[in-house]
N, C-alpha and C. Protein backbone atom coordinates (compact mmCIF):
# COMPACT_ATOMS: atom_id res chain seq x y z
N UNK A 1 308.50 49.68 134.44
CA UNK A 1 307.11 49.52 134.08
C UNK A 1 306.90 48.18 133.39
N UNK A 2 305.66 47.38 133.78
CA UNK A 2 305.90 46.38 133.15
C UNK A 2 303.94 46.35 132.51
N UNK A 3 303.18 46.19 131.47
CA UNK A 3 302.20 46.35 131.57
C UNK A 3 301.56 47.30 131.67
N UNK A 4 302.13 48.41 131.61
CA UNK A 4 301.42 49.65 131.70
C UNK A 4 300.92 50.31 133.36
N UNK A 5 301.73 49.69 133.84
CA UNK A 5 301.96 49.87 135.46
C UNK A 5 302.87 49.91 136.15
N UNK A 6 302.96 50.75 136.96
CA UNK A 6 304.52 51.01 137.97
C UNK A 6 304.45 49.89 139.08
N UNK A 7 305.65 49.25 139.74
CA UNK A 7 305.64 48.94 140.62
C UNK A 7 306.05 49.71 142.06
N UNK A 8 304.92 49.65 143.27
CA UNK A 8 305.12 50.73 144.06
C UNK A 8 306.99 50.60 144.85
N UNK A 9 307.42 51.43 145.17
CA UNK A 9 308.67 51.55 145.77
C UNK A 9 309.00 50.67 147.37
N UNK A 10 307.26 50.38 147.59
CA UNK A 10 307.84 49.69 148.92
C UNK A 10 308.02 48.28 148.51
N UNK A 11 307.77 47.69 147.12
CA UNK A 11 307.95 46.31 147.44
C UNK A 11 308.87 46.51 146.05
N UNK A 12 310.03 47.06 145.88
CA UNK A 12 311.20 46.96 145.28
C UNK A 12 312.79 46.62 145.69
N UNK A 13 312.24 47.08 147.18
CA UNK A 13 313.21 46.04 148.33
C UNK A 13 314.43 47.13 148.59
N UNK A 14 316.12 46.56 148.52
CA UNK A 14 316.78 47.42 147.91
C UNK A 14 317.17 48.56 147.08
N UNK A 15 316.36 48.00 145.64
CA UNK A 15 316.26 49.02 144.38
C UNK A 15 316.03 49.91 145.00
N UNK A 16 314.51 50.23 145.48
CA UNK A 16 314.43 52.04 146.21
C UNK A 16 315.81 52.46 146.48
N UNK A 17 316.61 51.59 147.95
CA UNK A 17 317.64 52.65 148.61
C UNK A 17 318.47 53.14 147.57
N UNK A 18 318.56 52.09 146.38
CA UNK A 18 320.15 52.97 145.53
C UNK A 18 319.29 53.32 144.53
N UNK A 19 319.46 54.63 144.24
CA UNK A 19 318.46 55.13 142.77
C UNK A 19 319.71 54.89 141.44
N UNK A 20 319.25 54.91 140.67
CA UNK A 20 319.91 54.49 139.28
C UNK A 20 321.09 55.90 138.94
N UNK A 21 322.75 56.01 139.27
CA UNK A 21 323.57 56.84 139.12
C UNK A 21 323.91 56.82 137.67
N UNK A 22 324.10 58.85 137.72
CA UNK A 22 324.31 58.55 136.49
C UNK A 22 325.79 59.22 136.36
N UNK A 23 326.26 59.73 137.35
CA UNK A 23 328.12 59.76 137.40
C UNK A 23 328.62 59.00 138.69
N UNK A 24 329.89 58.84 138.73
CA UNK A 24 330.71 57.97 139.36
C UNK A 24 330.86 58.77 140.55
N UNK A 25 330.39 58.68 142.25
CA UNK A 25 330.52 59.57 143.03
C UNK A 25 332.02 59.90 143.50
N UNK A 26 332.64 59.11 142.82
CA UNK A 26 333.97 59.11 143.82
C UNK A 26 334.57 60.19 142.76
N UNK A 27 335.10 60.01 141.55
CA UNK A 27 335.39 60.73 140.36
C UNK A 27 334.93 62.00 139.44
N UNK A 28 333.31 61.59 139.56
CA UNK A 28 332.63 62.50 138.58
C UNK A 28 333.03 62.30 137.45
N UNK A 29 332.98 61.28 137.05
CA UNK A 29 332.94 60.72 135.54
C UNK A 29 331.56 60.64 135.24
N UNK A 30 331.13 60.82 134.12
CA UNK A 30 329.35 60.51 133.78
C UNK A 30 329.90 58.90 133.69
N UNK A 31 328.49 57.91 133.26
CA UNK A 31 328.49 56.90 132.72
C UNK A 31 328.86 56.43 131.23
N UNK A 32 329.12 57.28 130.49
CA UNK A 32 329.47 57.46 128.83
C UNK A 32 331.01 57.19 129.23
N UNK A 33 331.52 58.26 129.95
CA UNK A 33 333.23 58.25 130.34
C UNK A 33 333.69 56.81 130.74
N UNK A 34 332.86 56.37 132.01
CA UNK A 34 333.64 55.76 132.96
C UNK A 34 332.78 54.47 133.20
N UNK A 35 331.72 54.37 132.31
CA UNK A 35 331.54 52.79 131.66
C UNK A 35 330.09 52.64 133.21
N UNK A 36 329.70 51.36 132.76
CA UNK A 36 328.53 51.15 133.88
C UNK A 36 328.76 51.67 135.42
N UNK A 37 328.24 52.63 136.20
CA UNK A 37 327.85 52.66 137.20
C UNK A 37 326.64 51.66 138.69
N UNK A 38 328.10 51.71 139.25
CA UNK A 38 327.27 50.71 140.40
C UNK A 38 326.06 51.08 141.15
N UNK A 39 325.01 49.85 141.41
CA UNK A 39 324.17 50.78 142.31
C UNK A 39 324.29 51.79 143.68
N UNK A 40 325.89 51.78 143.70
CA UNK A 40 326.37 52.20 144.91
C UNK A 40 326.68 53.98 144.64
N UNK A 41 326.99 53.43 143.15
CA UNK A 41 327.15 54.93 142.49
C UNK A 41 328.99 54.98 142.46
N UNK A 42 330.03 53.83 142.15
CA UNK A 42 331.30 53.91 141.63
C UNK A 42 330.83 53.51 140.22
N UNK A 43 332.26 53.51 139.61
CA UNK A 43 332.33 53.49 138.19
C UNK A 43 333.25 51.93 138.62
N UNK A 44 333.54 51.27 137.64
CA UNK A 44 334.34 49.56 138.00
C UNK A 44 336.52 50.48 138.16
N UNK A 45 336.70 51.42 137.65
CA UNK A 45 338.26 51.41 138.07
C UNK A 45 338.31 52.08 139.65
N UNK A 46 336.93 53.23 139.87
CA UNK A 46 336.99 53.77 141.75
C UNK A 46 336.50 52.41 142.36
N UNK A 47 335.93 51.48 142.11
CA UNK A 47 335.43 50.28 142.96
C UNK A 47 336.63 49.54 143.17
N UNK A 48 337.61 49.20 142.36
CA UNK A 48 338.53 48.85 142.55
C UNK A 48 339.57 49.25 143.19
N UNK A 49 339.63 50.34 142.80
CA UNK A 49 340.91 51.11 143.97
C UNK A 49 340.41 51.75 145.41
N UNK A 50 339.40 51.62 145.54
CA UNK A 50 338.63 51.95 147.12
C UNK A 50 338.68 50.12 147.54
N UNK A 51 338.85 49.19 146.96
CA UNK A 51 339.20 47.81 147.26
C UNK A 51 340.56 47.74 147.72
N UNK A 52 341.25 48.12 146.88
CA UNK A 52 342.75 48.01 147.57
C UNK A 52 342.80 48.64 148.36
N UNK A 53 342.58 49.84 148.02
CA UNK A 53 343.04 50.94 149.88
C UNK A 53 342.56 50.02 150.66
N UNK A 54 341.31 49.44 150.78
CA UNK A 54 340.66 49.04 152.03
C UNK A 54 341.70 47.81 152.30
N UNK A 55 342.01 47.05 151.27
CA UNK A 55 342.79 45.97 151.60
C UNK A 55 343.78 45.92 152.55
N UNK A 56 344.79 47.11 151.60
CA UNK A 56 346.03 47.99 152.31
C UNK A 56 345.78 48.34 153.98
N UNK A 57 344.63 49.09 154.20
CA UNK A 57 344.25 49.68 155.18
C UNK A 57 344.55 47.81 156.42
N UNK A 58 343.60 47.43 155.89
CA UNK A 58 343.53 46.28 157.02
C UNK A 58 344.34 45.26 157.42
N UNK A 59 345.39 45.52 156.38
CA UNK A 59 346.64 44.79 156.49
C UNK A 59 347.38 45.84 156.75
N UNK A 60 347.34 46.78 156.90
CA UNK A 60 348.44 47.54 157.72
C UNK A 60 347.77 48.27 159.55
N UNK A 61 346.81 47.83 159.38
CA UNK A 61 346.44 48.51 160.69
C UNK A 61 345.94 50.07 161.43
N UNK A 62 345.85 50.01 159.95
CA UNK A 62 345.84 51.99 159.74
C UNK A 62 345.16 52.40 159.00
N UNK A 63 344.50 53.54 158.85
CA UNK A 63 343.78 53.83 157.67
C UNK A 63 342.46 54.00 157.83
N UNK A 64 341.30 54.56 156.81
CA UNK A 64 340.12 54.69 156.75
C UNK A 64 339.24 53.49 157.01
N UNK A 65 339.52 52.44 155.47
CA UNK A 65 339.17 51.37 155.82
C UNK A 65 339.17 50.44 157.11
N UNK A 66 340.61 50.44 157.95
CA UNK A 66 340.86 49.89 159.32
C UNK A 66 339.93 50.44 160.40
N UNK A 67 340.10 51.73 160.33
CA UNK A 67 339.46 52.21 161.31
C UNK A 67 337.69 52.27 160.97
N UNK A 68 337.26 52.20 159.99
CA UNK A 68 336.00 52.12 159.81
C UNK A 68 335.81 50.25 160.42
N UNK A 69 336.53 49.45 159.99
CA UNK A 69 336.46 47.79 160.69
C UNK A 69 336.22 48.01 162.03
N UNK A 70 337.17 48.26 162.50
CA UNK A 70 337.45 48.35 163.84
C UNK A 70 336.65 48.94 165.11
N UNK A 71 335.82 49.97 164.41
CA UNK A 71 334.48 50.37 165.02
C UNK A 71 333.56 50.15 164.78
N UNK A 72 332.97 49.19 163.95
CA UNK A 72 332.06 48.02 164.18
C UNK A 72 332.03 46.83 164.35
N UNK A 73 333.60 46.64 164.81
CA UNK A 73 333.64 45.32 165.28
C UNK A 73 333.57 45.48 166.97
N UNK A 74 333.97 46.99 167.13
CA UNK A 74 334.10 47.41 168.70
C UNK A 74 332.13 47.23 169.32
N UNK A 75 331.63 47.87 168.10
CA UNK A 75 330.38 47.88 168.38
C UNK A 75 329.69 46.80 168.99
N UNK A 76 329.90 46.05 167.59
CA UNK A 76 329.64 44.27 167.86
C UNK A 76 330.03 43.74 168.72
N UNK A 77 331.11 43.91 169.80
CA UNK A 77 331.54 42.74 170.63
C UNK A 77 330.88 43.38 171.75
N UNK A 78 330.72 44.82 171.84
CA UNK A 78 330.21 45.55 173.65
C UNK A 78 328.96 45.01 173.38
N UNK A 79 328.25 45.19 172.43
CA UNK A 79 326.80 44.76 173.00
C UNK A 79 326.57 43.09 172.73
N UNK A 80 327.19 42.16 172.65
CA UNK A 80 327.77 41.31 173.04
C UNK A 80 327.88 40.95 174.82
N UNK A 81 328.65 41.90 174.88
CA UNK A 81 329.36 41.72 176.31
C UNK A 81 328.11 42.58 177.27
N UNK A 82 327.14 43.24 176.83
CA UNK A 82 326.08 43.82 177.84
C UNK A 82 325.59 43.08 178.48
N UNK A 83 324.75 43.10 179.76
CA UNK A 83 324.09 42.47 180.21
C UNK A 83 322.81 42.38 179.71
N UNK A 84 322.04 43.45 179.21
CA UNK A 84 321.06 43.34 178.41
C UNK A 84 320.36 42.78 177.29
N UNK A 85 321.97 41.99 176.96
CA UNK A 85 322.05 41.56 175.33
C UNK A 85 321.82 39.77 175.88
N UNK A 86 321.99 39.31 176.93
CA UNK A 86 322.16 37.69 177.41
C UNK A 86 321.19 37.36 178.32
C-alpha cells in the first residue's frame, strides 16, 4: 500500500505469480527457523543444496536436474527443426 491505495495485481508483474512464503517448501521450516524465504518459496540452505544436486545431476548425466535439462532442450531444438517454425 502506498498512499492509502492498493496497487492492482495486474500491473505488479511477477510479484502476483510468487505470493509472499511463509515456510520453506522444500523443508517446512517457517521463516523464524530457516531465515528469509525466497519468492520461490526455499529457505537460503534448500536453495543451495537443490543447486548442487542440479550441478551434480548435469555433470553426471543423470538425475532430476539432467533430465529436467534435457527435455527442454529436446523441446527447443524439434521446434527448431519443424517446418512450421522457418
Amino acid at each position: 500500500m502506498h498512499g492509502g491505495t492498493s496497487v492492482p495485481a495486474s500491473r505488479l508483474g511477477w510479484v502476483a505469480k510468487y505470493p509472499r512464503h511463509r515456510r520453506c517448501k522444500l523443508c517446512g521450516r517457517d521463516a523464524s527457523a530457516a531465515g528469509p524465504i525466497s519468492a520461490r518459496g526455499k529457505c537460503a540452505a534448500c536453495a543451495d543444496q537443490r543447486m548442487v544436486e542440479n550441478l551434480h545431476s548435469l555433470r553426471a548425466h543423470r538425475g532430476e536436474g539432467f533430465e529436467r535439462w534435457y527435455h527442454e532442450m529436446h523441446l527447443t531444438f524439434q521446434h527448431e527443426r519443424s517446418p512450421a517454425s522457418g
